[in-house]
Protein backbone atom coordinates (compact mmCIF):
# COMPACT_ATOMS: atom_id res chain seq x y z
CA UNK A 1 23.07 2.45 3.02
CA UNK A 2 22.57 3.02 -0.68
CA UNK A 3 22.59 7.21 0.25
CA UNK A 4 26.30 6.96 0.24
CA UNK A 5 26.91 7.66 -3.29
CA UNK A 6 29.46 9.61 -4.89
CA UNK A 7 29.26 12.85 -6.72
CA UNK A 8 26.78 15.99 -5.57
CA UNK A 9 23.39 13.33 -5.83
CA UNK A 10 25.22 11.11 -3.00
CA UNK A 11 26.69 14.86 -1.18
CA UNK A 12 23.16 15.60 -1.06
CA UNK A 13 21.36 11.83 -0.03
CA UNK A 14 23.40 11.77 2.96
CA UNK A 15 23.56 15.04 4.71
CA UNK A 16 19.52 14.54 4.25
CA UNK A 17 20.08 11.13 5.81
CA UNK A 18 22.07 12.63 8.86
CA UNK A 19 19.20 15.55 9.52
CA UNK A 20 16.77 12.32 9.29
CA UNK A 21 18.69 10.31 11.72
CA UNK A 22 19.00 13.22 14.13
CA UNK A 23 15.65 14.12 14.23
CA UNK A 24 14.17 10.57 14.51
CA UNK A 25 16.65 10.11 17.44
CA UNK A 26 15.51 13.25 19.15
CA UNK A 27 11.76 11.38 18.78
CA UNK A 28 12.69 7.98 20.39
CA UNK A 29 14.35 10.11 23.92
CA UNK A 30 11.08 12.17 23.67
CA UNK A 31 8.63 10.45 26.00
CA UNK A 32 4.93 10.48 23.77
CA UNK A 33 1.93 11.85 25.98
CA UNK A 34 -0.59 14.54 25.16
CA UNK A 35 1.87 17.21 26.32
CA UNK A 36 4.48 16.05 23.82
CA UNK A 37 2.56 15.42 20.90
CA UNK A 38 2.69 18.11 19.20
CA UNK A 39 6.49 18.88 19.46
CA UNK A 40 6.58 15.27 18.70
CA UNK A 41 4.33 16.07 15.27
CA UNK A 42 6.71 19.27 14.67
CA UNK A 43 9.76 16.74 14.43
CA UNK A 44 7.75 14.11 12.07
CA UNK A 45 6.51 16.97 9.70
CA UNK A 46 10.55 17.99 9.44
CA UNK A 47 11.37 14.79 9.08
CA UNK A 48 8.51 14.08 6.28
CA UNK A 49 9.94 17.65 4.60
CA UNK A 50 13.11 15.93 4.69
CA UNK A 51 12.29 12.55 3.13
CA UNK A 52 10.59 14.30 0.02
CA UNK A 53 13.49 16.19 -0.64
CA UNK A 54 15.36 12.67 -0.55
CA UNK A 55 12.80 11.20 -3.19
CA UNK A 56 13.27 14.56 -5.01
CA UNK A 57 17.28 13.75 -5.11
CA UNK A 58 17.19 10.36 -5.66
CA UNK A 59 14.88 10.42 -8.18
CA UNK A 60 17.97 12.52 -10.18
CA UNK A 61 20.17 10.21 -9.28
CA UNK A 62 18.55 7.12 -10.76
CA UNK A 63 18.08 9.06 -13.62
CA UNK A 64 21.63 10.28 -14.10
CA UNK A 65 22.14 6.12 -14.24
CA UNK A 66 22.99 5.79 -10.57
CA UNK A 67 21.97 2.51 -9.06
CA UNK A 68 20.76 -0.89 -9.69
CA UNK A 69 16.59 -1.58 -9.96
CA UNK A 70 14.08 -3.69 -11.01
CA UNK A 71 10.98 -2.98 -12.73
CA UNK A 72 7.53 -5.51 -12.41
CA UNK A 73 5.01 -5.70 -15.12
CA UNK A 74 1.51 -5.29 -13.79
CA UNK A 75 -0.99 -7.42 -15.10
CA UNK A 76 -3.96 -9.38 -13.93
CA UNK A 77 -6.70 -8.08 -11.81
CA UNK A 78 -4.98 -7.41 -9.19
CA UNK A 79 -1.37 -7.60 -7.65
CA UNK A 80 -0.31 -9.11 -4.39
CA UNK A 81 3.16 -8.55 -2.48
CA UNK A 82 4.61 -11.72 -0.68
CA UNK A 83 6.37 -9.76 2.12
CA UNK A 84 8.42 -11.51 4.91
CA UNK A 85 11.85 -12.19 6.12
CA UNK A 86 14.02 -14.65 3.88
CA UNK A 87 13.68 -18.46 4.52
CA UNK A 88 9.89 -17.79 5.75
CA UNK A 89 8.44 -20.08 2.74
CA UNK A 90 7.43 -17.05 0.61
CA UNK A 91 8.81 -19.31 -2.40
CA UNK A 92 7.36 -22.34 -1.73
CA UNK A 93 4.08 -20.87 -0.98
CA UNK A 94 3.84 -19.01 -4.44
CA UNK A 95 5.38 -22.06 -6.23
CA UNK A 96 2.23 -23.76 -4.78
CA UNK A 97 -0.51 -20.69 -5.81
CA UNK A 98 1.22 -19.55 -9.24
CA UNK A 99 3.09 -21.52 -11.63
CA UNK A 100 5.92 -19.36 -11.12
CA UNK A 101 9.39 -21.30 -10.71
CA UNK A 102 11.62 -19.39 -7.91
CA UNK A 103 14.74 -20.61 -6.33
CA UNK A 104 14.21 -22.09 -3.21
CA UNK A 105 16.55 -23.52 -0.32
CA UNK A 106 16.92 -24.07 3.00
CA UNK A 107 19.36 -21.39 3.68
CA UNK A 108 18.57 -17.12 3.61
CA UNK A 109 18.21 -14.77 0.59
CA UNK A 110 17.20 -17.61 -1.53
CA UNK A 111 15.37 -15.42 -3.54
CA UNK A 112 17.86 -12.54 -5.15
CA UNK A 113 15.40 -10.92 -7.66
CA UNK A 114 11.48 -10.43 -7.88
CA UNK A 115 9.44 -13.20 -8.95
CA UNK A 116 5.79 -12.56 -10.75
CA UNK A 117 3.47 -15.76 -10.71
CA UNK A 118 0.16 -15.46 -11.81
CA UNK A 119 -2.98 -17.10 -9.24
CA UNK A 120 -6.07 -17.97 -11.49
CA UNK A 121 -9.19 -18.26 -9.09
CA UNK A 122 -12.57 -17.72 -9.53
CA UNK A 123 -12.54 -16.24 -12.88
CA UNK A 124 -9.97 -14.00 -11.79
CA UNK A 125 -6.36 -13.30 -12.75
CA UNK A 126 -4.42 -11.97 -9.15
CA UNK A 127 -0.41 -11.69 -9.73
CA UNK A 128 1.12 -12.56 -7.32
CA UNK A 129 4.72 -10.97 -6.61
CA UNK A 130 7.73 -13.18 -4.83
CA UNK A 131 9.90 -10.38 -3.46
CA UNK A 132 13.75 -10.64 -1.85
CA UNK A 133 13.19 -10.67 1.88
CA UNK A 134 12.51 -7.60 4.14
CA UNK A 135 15.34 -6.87 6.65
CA UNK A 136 15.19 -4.67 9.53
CA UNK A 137 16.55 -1.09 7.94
CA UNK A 138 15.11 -1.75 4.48
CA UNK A 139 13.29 1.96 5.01
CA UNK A 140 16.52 3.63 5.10
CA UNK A 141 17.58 1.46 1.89
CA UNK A 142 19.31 -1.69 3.43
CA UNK A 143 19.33 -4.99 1.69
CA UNK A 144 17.69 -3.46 -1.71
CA UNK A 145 14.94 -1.72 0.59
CA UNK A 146 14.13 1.13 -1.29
CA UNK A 147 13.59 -0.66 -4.86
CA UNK A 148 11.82 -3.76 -2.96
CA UNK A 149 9.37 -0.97 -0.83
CA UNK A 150 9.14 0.70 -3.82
CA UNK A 151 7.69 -2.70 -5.49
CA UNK A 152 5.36 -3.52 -2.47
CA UNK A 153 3.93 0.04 -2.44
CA UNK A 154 2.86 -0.08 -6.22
CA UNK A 155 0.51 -3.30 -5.16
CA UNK A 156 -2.77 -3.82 -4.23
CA UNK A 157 -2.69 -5.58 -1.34
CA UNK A 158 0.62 -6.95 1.09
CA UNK A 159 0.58 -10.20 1.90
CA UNK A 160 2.81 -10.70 5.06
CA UNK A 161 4.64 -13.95 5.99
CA UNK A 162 5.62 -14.80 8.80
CA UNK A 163 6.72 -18.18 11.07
CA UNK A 164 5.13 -18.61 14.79
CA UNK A 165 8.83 -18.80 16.08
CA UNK A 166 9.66 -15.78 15.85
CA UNK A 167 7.33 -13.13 18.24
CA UNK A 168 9.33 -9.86 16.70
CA UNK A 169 9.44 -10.28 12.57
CA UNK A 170 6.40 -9.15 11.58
CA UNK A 171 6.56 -5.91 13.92
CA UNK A 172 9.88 -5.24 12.64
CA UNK A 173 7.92 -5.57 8.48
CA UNK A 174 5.48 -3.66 9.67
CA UNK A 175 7.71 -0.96 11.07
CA UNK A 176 9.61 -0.62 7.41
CA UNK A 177 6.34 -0.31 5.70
CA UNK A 178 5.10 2.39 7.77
CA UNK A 179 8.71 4.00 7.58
CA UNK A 180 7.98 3.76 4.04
CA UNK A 181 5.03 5.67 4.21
CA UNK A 182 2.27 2.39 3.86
CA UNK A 183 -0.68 3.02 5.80
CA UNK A 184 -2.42 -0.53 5.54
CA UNK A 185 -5.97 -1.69 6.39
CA UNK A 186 -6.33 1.98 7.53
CA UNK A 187 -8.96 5.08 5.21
CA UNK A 188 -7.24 7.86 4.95
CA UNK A 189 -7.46 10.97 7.59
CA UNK A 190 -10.23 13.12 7.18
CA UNK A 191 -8.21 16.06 6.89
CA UNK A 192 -7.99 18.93 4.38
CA UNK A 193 -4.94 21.40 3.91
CA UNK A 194 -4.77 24.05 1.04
CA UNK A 195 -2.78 26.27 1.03
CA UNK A 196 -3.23 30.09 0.83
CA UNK A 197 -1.37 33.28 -0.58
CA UNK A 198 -1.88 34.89 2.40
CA UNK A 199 -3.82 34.96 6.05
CA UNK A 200 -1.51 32.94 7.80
CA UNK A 201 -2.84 29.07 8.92
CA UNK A 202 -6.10 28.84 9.91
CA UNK A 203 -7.94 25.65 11.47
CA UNK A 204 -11.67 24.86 11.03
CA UNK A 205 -12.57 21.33 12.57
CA UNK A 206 -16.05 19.90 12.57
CA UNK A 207 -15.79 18.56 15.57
CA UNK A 208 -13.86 18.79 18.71
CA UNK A 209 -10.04 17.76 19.09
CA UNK A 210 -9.12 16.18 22.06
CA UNK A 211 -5.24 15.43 21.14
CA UNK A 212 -3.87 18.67 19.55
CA UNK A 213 -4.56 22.52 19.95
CA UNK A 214 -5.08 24.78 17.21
CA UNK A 215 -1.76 26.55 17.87
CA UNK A 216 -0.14 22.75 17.67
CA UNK A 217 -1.74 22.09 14.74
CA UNK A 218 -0.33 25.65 12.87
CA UNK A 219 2.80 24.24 14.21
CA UNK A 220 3.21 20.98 12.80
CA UNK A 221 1.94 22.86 9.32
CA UNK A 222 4.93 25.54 9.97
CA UNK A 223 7.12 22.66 10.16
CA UNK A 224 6.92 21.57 6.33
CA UNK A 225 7.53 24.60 5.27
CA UNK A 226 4.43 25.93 4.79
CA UNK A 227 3.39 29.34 6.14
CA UNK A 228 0.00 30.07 4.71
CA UNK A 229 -3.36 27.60 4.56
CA UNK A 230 -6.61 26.55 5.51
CA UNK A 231 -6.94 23.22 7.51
CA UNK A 232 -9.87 21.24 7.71
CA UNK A 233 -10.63 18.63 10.02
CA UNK A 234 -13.45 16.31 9.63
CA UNK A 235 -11.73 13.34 12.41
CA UNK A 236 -10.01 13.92 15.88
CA UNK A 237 -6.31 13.91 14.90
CA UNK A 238 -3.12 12.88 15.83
CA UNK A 239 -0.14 14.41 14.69
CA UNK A 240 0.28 11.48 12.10
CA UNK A 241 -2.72 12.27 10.54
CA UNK A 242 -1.51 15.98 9.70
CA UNK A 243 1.53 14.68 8.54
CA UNK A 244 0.62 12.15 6.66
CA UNK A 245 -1.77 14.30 4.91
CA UNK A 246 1.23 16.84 4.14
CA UNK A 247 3.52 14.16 3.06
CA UNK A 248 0.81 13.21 0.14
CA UNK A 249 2.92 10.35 -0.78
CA UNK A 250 1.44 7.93 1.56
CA UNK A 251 -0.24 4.68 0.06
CA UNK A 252 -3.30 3.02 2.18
CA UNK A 253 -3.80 -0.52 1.24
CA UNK A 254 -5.06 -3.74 2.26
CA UNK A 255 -2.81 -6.24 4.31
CA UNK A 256 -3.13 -9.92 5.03
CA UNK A 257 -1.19 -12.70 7.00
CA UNK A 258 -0.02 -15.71 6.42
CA UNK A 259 1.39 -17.90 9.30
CA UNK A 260 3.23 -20.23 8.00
CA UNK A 261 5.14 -23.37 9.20
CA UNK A 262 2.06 -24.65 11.17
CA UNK A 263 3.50 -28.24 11.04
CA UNK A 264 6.48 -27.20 13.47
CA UNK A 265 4.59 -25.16 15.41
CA UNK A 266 2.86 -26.60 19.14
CA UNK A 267 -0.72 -24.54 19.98
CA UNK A 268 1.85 -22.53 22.59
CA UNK A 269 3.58 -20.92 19.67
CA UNK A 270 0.75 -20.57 17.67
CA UNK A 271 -1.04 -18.49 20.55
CA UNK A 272 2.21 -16.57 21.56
CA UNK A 273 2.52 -15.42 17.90
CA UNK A 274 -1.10 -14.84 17.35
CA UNK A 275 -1.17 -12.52 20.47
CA UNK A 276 1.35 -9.92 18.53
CA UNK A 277 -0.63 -9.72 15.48
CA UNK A 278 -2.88 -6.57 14.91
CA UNK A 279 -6.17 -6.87 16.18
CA UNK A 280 -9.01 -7.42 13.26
CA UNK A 281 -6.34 -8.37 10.37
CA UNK A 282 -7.19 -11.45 8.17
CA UNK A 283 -4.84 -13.92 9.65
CA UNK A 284 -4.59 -17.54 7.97
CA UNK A 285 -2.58 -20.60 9.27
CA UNK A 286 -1.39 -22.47 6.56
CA UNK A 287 2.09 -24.93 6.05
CA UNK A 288 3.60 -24.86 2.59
CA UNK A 289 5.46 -27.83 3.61
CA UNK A 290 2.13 -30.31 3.96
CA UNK A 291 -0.01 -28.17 2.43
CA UNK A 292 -2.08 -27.71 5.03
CA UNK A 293 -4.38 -24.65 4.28
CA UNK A 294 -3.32 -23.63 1.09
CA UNK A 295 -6.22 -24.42 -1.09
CA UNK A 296 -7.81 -21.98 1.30
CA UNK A 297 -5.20 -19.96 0.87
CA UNK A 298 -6.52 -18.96 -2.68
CA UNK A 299 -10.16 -17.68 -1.18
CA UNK A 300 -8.24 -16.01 1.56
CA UNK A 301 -6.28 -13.87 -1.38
CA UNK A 302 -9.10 -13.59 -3.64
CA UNK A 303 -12.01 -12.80 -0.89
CA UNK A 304 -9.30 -9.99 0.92
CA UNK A 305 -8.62 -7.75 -2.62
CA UNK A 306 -12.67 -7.48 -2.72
CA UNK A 307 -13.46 -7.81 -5.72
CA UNK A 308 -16.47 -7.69 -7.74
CA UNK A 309 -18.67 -9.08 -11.11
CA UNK A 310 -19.23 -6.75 -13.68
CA UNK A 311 -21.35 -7.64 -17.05
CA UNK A 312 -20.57 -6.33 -20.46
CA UNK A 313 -23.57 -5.66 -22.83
CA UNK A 314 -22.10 -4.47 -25.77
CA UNK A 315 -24.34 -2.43 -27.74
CA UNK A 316 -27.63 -3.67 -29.60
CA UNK A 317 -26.06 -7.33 -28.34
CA UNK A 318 -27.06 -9.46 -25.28
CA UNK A 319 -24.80 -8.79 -21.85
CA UNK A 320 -22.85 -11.51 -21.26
CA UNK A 321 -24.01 -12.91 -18.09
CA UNK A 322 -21.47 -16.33 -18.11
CA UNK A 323 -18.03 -14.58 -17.67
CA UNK A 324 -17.94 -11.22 -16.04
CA UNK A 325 -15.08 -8.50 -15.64
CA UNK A 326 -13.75 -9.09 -12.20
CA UNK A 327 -12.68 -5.42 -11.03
CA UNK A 328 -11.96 -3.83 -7.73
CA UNK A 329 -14.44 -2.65 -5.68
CA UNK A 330 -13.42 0.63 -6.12
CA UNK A 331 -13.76 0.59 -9.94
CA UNK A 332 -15.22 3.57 -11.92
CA UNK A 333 -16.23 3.21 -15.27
CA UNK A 334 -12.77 4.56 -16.22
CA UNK A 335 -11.28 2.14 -14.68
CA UNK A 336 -13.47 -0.67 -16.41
CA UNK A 337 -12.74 1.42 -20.04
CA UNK A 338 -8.67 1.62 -19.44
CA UNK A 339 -9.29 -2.08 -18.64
CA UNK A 340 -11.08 -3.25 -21.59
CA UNK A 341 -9.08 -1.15 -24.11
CA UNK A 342 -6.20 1.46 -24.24
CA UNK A 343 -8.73 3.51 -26.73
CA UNK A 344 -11.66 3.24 -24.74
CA UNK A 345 -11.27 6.69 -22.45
CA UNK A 346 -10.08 8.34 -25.11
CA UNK A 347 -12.95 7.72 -27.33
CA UNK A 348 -15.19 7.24 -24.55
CA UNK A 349 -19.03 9.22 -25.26
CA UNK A 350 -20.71 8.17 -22.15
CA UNK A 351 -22.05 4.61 -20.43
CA UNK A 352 -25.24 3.00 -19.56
CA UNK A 353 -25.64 0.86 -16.31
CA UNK A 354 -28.43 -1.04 -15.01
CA UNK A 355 -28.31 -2.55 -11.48
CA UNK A 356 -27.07 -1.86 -7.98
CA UNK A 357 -25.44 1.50 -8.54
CA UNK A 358 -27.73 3.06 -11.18
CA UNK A 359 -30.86 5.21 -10.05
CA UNK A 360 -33.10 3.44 -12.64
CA UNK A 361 -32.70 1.28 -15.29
CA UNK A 362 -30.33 2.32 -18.40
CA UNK A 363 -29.38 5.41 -16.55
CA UNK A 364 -26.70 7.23 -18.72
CA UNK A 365 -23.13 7.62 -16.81
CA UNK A 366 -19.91 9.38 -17.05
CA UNK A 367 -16.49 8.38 -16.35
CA UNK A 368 -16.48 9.00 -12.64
CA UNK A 369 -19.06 6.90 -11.76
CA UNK A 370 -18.83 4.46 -8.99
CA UNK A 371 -19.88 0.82 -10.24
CA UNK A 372 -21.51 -1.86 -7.93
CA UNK A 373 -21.03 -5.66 -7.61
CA UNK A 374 -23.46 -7.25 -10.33
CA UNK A 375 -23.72 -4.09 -12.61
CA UNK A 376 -24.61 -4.46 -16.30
CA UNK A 377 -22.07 -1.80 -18.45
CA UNK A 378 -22.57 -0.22 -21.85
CA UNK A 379 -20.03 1.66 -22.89
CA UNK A 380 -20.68 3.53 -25.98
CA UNK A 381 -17.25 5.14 -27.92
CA UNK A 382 -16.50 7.36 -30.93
CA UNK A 383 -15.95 5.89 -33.98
């Protein structure tokens, strides 16, 4: 484990490693029912405490010049994370979607280093990012973990691989990601914490809770330290939900899967391994050996980050109506302005949209505002 570091940084990494490890094996011999849940919660929001004081003292480490990294270039419209175990095809699919060039065998941890490639498809630019395989442990920093989770988190969307032979790998991924603190295909809890100088916690739900009291609820709130706030709770929680929302470092993104190897695989395996996938995930058969599937493969990327056509009119010209921006569906016209130009939100005046997400024709926008599929953009700047 890369905790075990010498001088005070290291001291520190692993004593928070042992409270980690003790508390997440007093979890697994707790049996989880309503009854239990929210001692259960009281022992994640410790152990959530604990793990930001770990980023907190790692984060001096690396910058004292303690331990190896790597660093990825964004670029594109979007980024994509090939994760999976080594020897899965995660090279040989990219070398087939990208023109990247990675180093690929027949034997495990062909790939020692991350890989950009670059997918261009539909008028879109999606990068697409060849990481070193995902062991079990890679949470807790095994195998390069931490700098390869660290990489996958910073992504827009994960892009699991996986082989119909083996029934446990992508539960195992999946596991590490969560560990990580990746909440994928999932909207963030509807639940509000600020905290207070004084009054103790108080809870204020808009609806009725049927897994936690209010009392088990202040608890789990105690348990990271905190002693005085107002919760609000606009969902039925769990006691991940609170925690999550206390952590504040957790990342909700889109996931896909990729099930590769289809030329090996009889319709038995392909059913057995379908049956342990989450239910409702994009899931597309493919073999990078034949290429079976991957030409769909490049829809299945593009369609999943949900993206959408923006028009430029720049102004007193004509809007361009043969090559859009392709953006995220979540764009704001900040995002559109940091896109088009490092100067543009710093010199930004105001916008003018006409389409699906303006009230009427023309209407004059700020930075905030939510664009739609098929918009037409003015953005008017300082001189």
């Amino acid at each position: 484990m890369d905790d075990a570091r010498e001088g005070n940084g290291g001291s520190v990494l692993a004593t928070i490693a042992e409270q980690i490890k003790s508390l997440e094996e007093e979890i697994s011999k707790t049996k989880y029912n309503k009854a239990t849940q929210g001692h259960i919660g009281k022992l994640k929001g410790k152990i959530a405490a604990l793990k930001a004081r770990r980023e907190k003292a790692r984060a001096h480490v690396k910058a004292s010049g303690g331990g190896p990294g790597f660093e990825v270039k964004k670029s594109g419209d979007a980024s994509v994370s090939l994760v999976g175990f080594p020897s899965v095809g995660k090279s040989s699919l990219i070398a087939q979607l990208t023109e990247a060039d990675s180093n690929i065998g027949d034997y495990a941890f062909t790939t020692l280093t991350c890989i950009p490639g670059v997918m261009e498809h539909r008028g879109g630019k999606i990068q697409i990012l060849d990481l070193p395989g995902l062991i079990k442990g890679a949470a807790d920093g095994k195998g390069r973990g931490h700098e390869i989770l660290n990489v996958i988190r910073s992504t827009d969307m994960v892009l699991y691989v996986i082989e119909p032979f083996q029934k446990s790998h992508f539960d195992i991924l999946d596991r590490e990601l969560w560990k990580s603190g990746m909440r994928l295909n999932q909207n963030p809890p509807q639940v509000f914490i600020t905290r207070t100088k004084r009054g103790g916690i108080v809870v204020r739900s808009t609806l009725e809770q049927s897994n936690l009291t209010e009392e088990e609820i202040r608890g789990i709130v105690r348990s990271f330290g905190i002693v005085s706030a107002t919760v609000t709770l606009r969902t039925d929680v769990t006691d991940d939900h609170i925690v999550d929302t206390l952590a504040g470092s957790r990342v909700y993104s889109r996931a896909v899967i990729i099930l590769n190897k289809i030329d090996l695989a009889t319709e038995k395996d392909l059913e057995r391994a379908r049956a342990v996938l989450p239910e409702g995930w994009p899931v597309l058969e493919v073999s990078a050996k034949t290429g079976e599937g991957i030409e769909h493969m490049k829809d299945f990327i593009f369609d999943n980050l949900h993206f959408m056509s923006i028009y430029l009119k720049p102004q007193g010209q004509e809007a361009d109506l043969v090559e859009p921006l392709i953006v995220k569906d979540t764009s704001t016209v900040r995002d559109v302005c940091a896109k088009l130009h490092r100067d543009f939100v710093r010199k930004f005046r105001y916008a003018r949209v006409k389409g699906p997400s303006a009230k009427f024709d023309w209407q004059r926008v700020g930075l905030d505002h939510l664009l739609k599929d098929e918009d037409l953009l003015t953005v008017i700047i300082r001189k």
